[in-house]
Protein backbone atom coordinates (compact mmCIF):
# COMPACT_ATOMS: atom_id res chain seq x y z
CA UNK A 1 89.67 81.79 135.00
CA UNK A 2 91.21 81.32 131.60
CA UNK A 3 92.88 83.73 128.70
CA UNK A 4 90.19 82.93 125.63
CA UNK A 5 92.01 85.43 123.51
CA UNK A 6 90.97 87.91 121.08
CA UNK A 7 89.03 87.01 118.31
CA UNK A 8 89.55 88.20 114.39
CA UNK A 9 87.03 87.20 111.91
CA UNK A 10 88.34 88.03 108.33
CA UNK A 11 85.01 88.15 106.42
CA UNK A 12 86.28 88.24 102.96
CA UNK A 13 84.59 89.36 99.57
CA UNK A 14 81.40 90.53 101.92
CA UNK A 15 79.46 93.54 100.76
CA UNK A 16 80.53 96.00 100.37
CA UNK A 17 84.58 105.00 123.04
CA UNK A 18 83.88 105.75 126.03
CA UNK A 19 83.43 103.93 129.32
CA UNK A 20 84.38 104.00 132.93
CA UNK A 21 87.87 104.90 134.56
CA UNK A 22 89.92 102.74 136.80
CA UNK A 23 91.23 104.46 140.35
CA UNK A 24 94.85 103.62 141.15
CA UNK A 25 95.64 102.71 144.60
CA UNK A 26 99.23 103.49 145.18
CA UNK A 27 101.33 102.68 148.78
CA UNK A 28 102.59 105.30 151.01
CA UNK A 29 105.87 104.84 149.76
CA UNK A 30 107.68 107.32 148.15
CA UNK A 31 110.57 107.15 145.54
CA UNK A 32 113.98 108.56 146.78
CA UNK A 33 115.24 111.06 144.56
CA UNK A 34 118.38 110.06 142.65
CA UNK A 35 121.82 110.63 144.61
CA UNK A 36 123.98 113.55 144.36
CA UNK A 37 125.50 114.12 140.57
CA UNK A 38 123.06 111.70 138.86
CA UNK A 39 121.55 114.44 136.45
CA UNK A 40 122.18 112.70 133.04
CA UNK A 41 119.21 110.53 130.66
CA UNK A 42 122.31 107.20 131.09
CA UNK A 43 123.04 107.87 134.81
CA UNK A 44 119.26 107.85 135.24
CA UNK A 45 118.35 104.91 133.26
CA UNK A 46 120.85 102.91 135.19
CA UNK A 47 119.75 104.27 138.79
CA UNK A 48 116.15 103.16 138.35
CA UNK A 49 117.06 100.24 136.03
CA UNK A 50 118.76 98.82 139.69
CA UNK A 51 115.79 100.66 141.81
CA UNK A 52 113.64 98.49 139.75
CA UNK A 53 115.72 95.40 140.06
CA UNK A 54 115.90 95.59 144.28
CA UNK A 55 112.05 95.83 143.73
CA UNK A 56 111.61 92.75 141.84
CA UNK A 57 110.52 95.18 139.12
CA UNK A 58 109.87 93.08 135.33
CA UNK A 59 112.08 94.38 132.60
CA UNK A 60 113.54 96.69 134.91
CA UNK A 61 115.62 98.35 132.20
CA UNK A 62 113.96 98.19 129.67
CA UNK A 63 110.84 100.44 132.21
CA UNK A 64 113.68 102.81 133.40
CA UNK A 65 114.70 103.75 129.10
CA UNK A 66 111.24 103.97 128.21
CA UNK A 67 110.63 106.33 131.24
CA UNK A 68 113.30 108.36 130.72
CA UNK A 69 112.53 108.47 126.92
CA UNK A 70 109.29 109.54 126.78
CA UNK A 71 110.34 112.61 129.41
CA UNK A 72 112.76 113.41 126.99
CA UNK A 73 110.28 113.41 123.87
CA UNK A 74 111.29 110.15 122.39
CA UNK A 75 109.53 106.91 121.45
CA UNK A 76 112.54 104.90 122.83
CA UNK A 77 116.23 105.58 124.27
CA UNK A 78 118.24 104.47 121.28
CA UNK A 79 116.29 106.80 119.33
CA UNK A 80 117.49 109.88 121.45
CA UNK A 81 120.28 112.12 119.76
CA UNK A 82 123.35 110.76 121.48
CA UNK A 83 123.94 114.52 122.85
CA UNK A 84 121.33 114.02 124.90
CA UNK A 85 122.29 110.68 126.92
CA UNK A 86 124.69 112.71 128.59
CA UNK A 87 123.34 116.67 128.68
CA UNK A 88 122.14 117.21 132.02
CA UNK A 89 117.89 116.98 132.81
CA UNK A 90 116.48 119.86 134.65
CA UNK A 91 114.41 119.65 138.02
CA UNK A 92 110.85 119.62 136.23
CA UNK A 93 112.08 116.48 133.82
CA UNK A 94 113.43 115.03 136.99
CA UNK A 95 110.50 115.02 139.03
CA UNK A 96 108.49 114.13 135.82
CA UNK A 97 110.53 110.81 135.74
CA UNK A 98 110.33 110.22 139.78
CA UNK A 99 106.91 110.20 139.21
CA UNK A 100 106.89 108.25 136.62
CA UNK A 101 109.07 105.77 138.61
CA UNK A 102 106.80 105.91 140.94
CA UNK A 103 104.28 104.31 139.20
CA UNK A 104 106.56 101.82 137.93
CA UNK A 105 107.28 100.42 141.30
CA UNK A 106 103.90 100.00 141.86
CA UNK A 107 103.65 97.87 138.99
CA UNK A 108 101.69 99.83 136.56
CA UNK A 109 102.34 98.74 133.07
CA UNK A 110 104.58 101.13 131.03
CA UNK A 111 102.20 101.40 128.37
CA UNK A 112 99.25 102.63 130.91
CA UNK A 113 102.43 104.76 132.24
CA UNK A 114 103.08 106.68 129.09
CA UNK A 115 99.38 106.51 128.11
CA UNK A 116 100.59 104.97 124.59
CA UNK A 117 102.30 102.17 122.69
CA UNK A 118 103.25 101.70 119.47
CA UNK A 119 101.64 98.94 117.52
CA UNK A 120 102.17 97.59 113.50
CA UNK A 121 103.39 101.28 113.17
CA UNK A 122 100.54 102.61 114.58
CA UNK A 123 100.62 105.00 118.10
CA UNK A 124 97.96 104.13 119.92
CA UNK A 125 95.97 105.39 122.99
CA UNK A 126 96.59 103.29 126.25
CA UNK A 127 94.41 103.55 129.31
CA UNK A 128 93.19 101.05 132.09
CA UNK A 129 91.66 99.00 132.37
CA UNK A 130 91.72 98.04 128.73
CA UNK A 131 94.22 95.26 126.54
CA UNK A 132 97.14 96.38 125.68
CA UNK A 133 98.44 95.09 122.80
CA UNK A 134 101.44 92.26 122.85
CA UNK A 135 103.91 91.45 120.07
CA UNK A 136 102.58 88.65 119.09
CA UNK A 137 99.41 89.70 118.19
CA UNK A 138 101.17 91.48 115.11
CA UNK A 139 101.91 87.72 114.02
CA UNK A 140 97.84 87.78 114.04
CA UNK A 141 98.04 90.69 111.93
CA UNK A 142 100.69 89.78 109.45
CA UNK A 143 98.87 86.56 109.01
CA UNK A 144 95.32 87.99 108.00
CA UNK A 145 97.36 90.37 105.79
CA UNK A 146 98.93 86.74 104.16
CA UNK A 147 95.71 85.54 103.91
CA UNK A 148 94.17 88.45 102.21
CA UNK A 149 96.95 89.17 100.14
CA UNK A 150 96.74 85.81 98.42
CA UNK A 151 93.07 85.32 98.24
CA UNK A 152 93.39 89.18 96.33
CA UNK A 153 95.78 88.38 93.74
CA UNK A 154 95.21 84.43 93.15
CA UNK A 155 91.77 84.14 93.38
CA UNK A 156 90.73 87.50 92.03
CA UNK A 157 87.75 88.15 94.00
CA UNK A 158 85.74 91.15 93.32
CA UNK A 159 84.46 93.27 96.68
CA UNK A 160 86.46 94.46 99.12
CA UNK A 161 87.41 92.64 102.48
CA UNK A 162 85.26 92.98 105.31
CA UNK A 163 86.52 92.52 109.13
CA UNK A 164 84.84 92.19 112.20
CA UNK A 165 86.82 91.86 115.47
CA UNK A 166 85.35 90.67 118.50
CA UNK A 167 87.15 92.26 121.49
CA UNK A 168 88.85 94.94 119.90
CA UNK A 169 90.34 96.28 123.28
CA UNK A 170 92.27 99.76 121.94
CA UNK A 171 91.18 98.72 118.36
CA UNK A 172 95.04 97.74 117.51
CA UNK A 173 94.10 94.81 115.59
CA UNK A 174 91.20 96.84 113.65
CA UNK A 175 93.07 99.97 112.85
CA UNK A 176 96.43 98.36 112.09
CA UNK A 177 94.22 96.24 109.77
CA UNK A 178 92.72 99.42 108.39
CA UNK A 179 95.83 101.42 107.78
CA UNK A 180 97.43 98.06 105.69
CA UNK A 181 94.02 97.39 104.23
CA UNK A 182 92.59 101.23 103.10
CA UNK A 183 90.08 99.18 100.87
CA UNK A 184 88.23 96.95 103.48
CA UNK A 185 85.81 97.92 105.82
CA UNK A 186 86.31 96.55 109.60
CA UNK A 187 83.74 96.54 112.32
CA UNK A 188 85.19 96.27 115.65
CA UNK A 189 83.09 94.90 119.22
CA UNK A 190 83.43 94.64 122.51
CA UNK A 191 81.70 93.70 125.96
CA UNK A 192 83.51 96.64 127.70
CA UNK A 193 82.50 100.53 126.87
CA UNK A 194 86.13 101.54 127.68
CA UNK A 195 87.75 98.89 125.64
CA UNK A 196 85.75 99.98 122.59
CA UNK A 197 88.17 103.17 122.34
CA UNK A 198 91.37 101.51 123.19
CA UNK A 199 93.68 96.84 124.79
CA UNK A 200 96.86 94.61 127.34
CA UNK A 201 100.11 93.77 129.58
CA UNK A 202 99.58 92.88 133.00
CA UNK A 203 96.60 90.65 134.14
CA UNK A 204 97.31 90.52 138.01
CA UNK A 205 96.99 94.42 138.57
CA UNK A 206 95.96 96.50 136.23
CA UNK A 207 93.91 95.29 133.02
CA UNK A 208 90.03 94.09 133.92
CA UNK A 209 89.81 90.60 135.16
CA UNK A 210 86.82 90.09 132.95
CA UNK A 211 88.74 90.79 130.06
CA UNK A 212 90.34 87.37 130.91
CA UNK A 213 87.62 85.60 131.80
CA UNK A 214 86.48 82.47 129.36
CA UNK A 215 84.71 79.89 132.26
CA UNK A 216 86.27 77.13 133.62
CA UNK A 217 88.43 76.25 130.38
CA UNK A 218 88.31 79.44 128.68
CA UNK A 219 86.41 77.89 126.25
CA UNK A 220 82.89 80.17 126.86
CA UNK A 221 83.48 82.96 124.18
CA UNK A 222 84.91 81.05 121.76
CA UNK A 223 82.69 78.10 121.15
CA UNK A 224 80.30 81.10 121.58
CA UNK A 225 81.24 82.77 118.35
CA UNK A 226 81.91 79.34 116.51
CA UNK A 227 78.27 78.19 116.90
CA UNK A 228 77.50 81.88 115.53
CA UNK A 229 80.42 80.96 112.81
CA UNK A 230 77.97 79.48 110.20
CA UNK A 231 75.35 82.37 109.41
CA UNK A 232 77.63 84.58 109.31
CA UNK A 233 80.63 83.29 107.91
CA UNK A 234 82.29 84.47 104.52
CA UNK A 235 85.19 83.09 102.50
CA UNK A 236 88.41 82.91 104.10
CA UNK A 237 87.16 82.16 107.90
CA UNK A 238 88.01 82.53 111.29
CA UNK A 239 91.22 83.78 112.76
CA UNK A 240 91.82 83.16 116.78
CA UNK A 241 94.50 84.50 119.36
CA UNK A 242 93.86 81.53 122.17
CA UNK A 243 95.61 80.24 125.37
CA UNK A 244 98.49 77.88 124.07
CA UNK A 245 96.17 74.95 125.44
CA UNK A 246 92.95 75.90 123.28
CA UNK A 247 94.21 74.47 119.77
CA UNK A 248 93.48 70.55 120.94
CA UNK A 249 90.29 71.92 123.04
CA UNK A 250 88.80 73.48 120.11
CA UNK A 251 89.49 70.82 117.07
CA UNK A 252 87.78 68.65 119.88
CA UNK A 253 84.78 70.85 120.07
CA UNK A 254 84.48 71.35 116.26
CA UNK A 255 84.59 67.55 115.48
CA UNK A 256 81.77 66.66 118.09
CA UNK A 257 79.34 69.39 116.33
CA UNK A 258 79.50 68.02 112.42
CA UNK A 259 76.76 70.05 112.04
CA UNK A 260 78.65 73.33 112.12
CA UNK A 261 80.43 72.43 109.12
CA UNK A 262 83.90 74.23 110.65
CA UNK A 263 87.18 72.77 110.02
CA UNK A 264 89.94 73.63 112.42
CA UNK A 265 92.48 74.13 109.45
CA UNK A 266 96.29 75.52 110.57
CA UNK A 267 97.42 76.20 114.05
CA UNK A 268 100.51 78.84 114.33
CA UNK A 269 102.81 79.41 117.02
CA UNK A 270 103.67 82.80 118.67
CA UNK A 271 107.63 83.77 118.89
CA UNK A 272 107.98 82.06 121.64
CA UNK A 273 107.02 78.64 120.29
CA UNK A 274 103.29 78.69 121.65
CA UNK A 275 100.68 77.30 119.86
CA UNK A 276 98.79 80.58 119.62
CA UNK A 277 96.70 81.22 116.57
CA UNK A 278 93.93 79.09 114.81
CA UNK A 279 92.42 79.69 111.27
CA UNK A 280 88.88 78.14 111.34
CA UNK A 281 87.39 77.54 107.77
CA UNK A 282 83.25 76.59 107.21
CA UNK A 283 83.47 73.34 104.78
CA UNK A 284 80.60 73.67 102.29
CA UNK A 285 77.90 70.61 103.45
C-alpha cells in the first residue's frame, strides 16, 4: 500500500459533507490523575509531557501544550496570557484535560483530539477518519498561489481561475485556496462521503487506510487522473502532493505515453528535503 498524495489541478483562465463515523476503541486503562499540588497550565504541561514520554507518546510536549491550551480557550500555549501558566485550573478543566490525555495515550491524533487545526490561517473542522492536513501541504498552496500570481499579472489573462481538487479530505487545500483567491471558483472531490466535509496525521490508527491506498506503487490514482489530464486540462497544469519516490515513477510514465502530450516540468521538495510536489504541464501537439 502506497501514499499517492493529494491531487491539485489549477485549471487556469477556465470559464467562468456528510458520511460515516469512525468508533474508537480505547484500552481499559485509565489515566492517573496528576499528583498532589500539580494544579497549574506549566505544572500540567510538564506532567503529561513525561506521561507521554514513558508511553512512547510522539511529540509528547508539544500533545500535552496543545491539550492544555485548548482547555484553557487558546489556539496554542505561548499564546495564553502569561497569568494564566501559573493561576490554578479547577476540577472540571482538570478532568477535561485527563480526558483529553486519555485519548492521547491511545494515540489519537491531536487534531482529531481537539476536533480542529489550523491551516494557511484557516480553522478547520477535524474528524476521523478523514486527512488531516500537514505543513507541507501549505508549500502546495503557496506554490499554486506563485503560479497564479504570475500567470495574473504577466500574462494578463482575462477569466478568473478555476480549481478542481481531487481528494479534498477537510477541503484545506480548496478553501485556503478560496480565501487567497476570492475571484476563482474551486470544485473540490472525493471517493469518501466524510472526507468531502473535512483531511490527515496518523496513518497506522486513525485516518482510513483507503485514503492511502494507490496499488502496488501508489501509482493507481495518479496515472488515473493524468490519462484524464488531456480533455480536461487548461493553462497552467497539474499540481501533485506524491510519495517522495513518485517524481522518477511518474516522468517515467509520462515519457512512455507521447500521446498524452504531458510534460513532467519542476519537481519541489517539502521542508524536509523530500521530493514532494510535481507541476505537470500538457505540451501543445
Amino acid at each position: 500500500m502506497e501514499l499517492w498524495g493529494r491531487m491539485l489541478w489549477a485549471l487556469l483562465s477556465g470559464p467562468g459533507r456528510g458520511g460515516s463515523t469512525l468508533g474508537w476503541a480505547f484500552s481499559s486503562w485509565q489515566p492517573q490523575p496528576p499528583l498532589a499540588g500539580l494544579s497549574s497550565a506549566t505544572e500540567l504541561v510538564s506532567h503529561w509531557t513525561r506521561v507521554f514520554e514513558k508511553r512512547g507518546i510522539p511529540e509528547a510536549r508539544e500533545s500535552s501544550e496543545y491539550i492544555v491550551a485548548h482547555v484553557l480557550g487558546a489556539k496554542t500555549f505561548q499564546s495564553l496570557r502569561p497569568a494564566l501558566w501559573t493561576q490554578p485550573l479547577t476540577s472540571q478543566q482538570l478532568q477535561c484535560i485527563r480526558e483529553l490525555s486519555s485519548r492521547r495515550l491511545q494515540r489519537m491524533p491531536v487534531q482529531y483530539i481537539l476536533g480542529e487545526w489550523d491551516f494557511q490561517g484557516l480553522s478547520l473542522r477535524m474528524v476521523p477518519p478523514v486527512f488531516i492536513p500537514r505543513p507541507e501541504t501549505e508549500e502546495l498552496v503557496e506554490w499554486v498561489l506563485e503560479e497564479v500570481a504570475q500567470r495574473s499579472y504577466a500574462v494578463g489573462s482575462p477569466g478568473s481561475p478555476l480549481i478542481l481538487e481531487v481528494g479534498c479530505g477537510s477541503g484545506a487545500i480548496s478553501l485556503s485556496l478560496l480565501s487567497q483567491l476570492p475571484q476563482s471558483r474551486v470544485i473540490a472531490v472525493d471517493k469518501g462521503e466524510a472526507a468531502i466535509s473535512l483531511t490527515h496525521e496518523n496513518a497506522q490508527s486513525y485516518e482510513d487506510p483507503a485514503a492511502l491506498d494507490g496499488g502496488e506503487e501508489g501509482m493507481d490514482i495518479i496515472t488515473h487522473i493524468l490519462a484524464l489530464a488531456p480533455r480536461l486540462l487548461k493553462d497552467s497544469g497539474i499540481f501533485l502532493e506524491v510519495d517522495p519516490r513518485h517524481p522518477e515513477l511518474v516522468s517515467s510514465w509520462l515519457q512512455s505515453r507521447p500521446e498524452l502530450y504531458l510534460n513532467l516540468v519542476a519537481v519541489r521538495k517539502d521542508f524536509c528535503g523530500r521530493s514532494r510536489f510535481l507541476h505537470i504541464q500538457r505540451s501543445r501537439p
